[in-house]
N, C-alpha and C. Protein backbone atom coordinates (compact mmCIF):
# COMPACT_ATOMS: atom_id res chain seq x y z
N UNK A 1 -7.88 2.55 0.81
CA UNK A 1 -8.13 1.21 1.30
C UNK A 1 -6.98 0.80 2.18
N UNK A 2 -7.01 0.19 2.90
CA UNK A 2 -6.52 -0.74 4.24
C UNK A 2 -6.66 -2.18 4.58
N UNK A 3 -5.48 -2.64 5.38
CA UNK A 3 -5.87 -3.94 5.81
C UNK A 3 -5.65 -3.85 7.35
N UNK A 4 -6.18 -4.63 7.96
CA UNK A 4 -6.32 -4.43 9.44
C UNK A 4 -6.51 -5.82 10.24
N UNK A 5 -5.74 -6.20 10.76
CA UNK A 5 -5.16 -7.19 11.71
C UNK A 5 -6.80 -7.50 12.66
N UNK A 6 -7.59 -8.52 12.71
CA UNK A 6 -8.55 -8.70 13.57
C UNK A 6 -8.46 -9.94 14.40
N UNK A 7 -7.11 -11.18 14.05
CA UNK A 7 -7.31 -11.88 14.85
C UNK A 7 -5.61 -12.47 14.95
N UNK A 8 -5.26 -13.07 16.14
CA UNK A 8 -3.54 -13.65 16.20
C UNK A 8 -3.84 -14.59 14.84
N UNK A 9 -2.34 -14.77 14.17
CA UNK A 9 -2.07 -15.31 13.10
C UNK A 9 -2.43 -14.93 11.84
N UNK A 10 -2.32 -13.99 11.68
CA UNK A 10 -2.66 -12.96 10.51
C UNK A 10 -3.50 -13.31 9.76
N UNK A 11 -4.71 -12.54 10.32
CA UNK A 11 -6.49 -13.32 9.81
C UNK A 11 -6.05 -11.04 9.69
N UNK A 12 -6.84 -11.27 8.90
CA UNK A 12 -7.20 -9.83 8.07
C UNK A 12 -8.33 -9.20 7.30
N UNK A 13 -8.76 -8.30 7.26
CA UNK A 13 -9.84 -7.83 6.73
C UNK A 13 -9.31 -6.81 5.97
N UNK A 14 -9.93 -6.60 4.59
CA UNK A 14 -10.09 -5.34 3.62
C UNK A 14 -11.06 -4.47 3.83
N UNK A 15 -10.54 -2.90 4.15
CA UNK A 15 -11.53 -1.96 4.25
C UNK A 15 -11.60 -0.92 3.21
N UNK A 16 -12.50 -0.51 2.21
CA UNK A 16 -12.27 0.26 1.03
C UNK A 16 -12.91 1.92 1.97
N UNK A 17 -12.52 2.93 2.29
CA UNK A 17 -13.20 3.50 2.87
C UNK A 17 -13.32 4.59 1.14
N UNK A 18 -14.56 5.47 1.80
CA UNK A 18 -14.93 6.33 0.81
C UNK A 18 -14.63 8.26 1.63
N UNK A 19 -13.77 8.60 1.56
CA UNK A 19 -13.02 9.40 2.38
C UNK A 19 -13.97 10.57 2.45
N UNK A 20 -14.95 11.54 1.13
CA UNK A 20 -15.62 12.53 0.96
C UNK A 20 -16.62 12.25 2.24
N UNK A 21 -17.11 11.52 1.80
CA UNK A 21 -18.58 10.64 3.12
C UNK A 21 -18.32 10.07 4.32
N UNK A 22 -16.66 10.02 4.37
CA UNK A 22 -16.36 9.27 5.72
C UNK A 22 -17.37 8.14 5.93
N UNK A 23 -17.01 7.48 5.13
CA UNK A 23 -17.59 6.00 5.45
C UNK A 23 -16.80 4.53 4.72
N UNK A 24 -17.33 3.31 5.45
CA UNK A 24 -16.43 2.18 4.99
C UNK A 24 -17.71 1.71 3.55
N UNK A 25 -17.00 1.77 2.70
CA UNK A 25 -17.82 1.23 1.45
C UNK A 25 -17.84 -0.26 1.11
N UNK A 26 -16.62 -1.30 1.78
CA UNK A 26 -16.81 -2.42 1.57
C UNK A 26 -15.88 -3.02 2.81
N UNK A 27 -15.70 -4.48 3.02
CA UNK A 27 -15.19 -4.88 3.80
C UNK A 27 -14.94 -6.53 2.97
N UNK A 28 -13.68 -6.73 2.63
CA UNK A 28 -13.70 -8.18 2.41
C UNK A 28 -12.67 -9.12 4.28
N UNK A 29 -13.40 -10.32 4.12
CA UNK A 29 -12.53 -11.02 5.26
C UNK A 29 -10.98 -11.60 4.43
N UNK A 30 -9.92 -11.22 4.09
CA UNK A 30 -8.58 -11.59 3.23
C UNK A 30 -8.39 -10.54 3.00
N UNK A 31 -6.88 -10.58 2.81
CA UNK A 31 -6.19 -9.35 1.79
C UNK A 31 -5.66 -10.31 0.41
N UNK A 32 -6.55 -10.74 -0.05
CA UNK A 32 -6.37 -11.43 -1.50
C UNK A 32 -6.84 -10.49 -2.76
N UNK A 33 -6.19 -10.90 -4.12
CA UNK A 33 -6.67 -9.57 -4.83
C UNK A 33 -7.76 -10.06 -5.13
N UNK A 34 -8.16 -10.99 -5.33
CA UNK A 34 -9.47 -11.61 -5.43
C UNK A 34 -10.30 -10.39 -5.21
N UNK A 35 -10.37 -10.55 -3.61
CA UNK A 35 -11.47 -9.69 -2.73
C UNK A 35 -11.49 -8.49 -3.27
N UNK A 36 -10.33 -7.63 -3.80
CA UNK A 36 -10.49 -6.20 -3.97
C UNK A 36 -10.83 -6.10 -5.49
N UNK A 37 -10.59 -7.44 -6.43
CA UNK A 37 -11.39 -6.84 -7.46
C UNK A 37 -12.59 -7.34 -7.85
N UNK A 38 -13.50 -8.42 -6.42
CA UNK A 38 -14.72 -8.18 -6.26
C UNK A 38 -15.20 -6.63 -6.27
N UNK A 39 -14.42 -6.09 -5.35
CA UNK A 39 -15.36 -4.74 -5.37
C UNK A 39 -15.25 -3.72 -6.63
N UNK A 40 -14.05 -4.04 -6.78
CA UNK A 40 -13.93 -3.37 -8.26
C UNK A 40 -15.09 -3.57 -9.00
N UNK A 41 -15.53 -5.06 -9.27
CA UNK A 41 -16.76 -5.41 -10.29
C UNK A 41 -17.78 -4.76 -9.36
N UNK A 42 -18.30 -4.22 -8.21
CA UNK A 42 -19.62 -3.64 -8.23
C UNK A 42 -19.84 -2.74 -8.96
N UNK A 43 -18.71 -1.59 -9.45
CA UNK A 43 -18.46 -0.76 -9.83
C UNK A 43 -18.89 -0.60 -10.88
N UNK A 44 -19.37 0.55 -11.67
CA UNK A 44 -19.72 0.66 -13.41
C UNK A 44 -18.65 1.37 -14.02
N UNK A 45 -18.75 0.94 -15.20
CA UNK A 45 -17.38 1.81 -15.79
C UNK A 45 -17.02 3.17 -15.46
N UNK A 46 -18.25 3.63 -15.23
CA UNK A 46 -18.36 5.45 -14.96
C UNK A 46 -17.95 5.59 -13.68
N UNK A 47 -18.24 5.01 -12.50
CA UNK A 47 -17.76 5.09 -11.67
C UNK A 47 -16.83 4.81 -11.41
N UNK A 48 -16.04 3.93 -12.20
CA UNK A 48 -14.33 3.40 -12.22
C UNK A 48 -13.38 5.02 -13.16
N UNK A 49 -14.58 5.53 -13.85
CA UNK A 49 -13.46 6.67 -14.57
C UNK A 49 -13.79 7.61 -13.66
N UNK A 50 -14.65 7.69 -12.67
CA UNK A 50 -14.72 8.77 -12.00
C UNK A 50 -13.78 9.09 -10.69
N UNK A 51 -13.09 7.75 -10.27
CA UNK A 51 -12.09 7.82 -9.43
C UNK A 51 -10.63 8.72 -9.60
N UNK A 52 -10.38 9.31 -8.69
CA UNK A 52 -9.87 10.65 -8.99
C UNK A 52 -8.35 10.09 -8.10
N UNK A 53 -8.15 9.46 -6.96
CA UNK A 53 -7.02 8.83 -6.24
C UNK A 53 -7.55 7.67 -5.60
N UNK A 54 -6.67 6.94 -5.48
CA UNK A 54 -6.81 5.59 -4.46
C UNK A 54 -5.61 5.21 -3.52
N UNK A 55 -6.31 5.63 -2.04
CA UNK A 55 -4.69 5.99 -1.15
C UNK A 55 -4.66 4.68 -0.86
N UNK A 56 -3.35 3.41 -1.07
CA UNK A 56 -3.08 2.32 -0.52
C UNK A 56 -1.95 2.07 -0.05
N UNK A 57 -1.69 0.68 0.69
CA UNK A 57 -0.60 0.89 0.97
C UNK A 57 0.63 0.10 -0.07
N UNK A 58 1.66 -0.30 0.29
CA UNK A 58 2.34 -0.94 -1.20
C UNK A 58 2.16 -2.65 -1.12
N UNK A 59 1.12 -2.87 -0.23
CA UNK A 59 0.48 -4.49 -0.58
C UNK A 59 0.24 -4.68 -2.36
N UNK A 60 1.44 -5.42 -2.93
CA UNK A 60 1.24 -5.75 -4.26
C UNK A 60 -0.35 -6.20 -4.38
N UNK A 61 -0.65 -6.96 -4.05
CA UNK A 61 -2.96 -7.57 -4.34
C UNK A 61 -3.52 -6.29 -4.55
N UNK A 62 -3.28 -4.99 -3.89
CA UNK A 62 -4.03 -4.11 -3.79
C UNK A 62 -3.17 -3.33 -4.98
N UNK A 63 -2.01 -2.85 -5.35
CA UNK A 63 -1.72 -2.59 -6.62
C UNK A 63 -2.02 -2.88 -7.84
N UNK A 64 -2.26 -4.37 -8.01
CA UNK A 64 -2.30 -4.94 -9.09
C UNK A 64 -3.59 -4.78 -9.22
N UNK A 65 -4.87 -4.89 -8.17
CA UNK A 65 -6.26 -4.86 -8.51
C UNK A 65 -6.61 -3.63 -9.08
N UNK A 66 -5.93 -2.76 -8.33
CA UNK A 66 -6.26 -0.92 -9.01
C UNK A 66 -5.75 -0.60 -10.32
N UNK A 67 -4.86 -1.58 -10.55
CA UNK A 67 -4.00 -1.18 -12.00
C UNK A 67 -5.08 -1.61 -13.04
N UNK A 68 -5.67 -3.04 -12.95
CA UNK A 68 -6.51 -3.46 -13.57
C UNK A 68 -7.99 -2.85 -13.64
N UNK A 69 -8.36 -2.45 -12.70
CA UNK A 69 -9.94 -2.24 -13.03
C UNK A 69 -9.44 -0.12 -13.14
N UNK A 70 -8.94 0.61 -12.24
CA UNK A 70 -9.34 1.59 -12.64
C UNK A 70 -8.73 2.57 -13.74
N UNK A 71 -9.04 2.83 -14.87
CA UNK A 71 -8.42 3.73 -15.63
C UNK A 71 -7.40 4.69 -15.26
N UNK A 72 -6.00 4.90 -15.82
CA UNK A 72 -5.10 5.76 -15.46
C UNK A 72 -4.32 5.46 -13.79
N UNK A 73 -5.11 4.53 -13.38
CA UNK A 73 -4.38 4.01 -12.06
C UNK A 73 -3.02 4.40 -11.77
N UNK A 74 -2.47 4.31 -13.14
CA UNK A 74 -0.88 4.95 -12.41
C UNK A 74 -0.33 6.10 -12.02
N UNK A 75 -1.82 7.07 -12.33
CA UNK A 75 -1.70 8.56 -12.17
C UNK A 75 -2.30 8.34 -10.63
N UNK A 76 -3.07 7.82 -10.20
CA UNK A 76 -3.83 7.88 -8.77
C UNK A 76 -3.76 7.13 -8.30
N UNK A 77 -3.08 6.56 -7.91
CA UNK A 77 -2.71 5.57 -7.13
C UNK A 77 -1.56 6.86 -6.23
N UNK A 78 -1.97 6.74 -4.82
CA UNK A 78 -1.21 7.69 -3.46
C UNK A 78 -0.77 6.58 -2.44
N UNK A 79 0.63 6.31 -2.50
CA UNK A 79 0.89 5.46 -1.54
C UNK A 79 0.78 5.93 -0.03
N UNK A 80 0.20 5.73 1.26
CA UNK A 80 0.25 6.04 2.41
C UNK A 80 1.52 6.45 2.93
N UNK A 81 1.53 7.46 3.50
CA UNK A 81 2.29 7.69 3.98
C UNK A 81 3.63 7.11 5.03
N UNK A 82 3.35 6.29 6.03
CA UNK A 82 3.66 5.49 6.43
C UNK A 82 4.27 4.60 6.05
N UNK A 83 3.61 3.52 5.14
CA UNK A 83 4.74 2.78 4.47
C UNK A 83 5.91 3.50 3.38
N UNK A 84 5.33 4.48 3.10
CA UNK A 84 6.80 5.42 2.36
C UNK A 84 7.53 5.54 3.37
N UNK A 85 7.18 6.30 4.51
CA UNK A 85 8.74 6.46 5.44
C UNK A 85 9.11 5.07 5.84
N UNK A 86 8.83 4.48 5.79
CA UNK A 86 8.86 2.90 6.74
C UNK A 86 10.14 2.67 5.30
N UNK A 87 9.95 2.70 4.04
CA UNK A 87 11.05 1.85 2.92
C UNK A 87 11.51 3.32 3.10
N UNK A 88 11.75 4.10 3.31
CA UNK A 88 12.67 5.66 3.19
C UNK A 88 13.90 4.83 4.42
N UNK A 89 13.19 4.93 5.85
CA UNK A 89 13.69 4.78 6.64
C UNK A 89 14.86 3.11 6.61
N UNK A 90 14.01 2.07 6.29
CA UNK A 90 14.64 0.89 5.88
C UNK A 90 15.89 1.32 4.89
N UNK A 91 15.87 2.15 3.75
CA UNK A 91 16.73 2.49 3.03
C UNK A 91 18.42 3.35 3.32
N UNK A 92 17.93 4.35 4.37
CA UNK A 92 18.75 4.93 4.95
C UNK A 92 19.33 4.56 5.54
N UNK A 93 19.11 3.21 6.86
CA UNK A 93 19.76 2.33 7.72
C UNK A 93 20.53 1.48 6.84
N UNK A 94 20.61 0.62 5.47
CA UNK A 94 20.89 -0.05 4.85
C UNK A 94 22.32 0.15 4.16
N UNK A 95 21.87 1.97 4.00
CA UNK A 95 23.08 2.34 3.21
C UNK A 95 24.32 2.77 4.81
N UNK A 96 23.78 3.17 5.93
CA UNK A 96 24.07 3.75 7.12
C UNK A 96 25.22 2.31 7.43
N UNK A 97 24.52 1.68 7.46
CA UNK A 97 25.32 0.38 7.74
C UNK A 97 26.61 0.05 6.78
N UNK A 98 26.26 -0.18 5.27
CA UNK A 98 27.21 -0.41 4.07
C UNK A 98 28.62 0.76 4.49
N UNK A 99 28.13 1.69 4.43
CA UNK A 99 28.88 3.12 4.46
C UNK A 99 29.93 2.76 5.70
N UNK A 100 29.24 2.38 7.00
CA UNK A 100 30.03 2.37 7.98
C UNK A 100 31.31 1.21 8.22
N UNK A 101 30.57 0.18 7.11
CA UNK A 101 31.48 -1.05 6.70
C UNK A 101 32.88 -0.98 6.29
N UNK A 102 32.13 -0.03 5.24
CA UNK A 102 33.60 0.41 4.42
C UNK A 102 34.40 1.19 5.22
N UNK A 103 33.88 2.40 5.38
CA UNK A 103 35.13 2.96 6.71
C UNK A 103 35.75 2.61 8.11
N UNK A 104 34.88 1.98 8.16
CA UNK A 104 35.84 0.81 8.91
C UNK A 104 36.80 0.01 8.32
N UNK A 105 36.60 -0.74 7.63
CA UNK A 105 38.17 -1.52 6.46
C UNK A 105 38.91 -0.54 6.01
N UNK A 106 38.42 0.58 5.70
CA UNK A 106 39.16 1.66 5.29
C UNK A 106 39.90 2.25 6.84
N UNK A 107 39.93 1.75 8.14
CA UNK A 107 41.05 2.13 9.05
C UNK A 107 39.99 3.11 9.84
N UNK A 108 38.76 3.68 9.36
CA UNK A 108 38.73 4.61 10.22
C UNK A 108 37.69 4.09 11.25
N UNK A 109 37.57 4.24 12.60
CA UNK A 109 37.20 3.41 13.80
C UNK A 109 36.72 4.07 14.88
N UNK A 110 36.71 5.43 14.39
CA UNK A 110 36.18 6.56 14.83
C UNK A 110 34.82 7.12 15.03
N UNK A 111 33.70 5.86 14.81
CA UNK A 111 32.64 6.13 13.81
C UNK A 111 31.69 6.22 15.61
């Protein structure tokens, strides 16, 4: 699942795609968890244990809805790729910076 930017001022839509079938299985207008655990409830229990991964991104609404409706969620739940390097990358600059702080007060200016 995804969210996707459709209008200026961050108007958004939820897309649940179904990846085997290549197709969009639902569409809410919000990224509220509301909306995603509407779709959760279409769902039957069997089809909630039959979910095997759910690739999202780290939008807490969309965590918390998967934690709740699908069984074992914390085993399948696949964060996208993208936003992993995106907090990898944020992380590395953070410490890149701290690091360079200190050796600098520490005299060295060499950097």
């Amino acid at each position: 699942m995804d969210e996707k930017s459709y209008r200026k001022g961050h108007k958004y839509i939820i897309l649940v795609y179904y990846v085997n079938r290549n197709d969009v299985e639902y569409i809410a207008y919000d990224r509220k968890k509301e909306s995603l655990d509407e779709y959760y409830r279409t769902l039957t229990g069997e089809d909630l244990s039959n979910i095997t991964a759910v690739s999202i991104d780290m939008w807490d609404p969309f965590m918390s809805s998967t934690m709740e409706y699908v069984p074992d969620a914390q085993s399948k739940i696949v964060f996208d790729l993208f936003h992993v390097m995106k907090h990898v990358n944020e992380s590395v600059d953070t410490t890149r910076k701290q690091v360079n702080k200190e050796l600098q007060k520490s005299g060295m200016t060499d950097l």
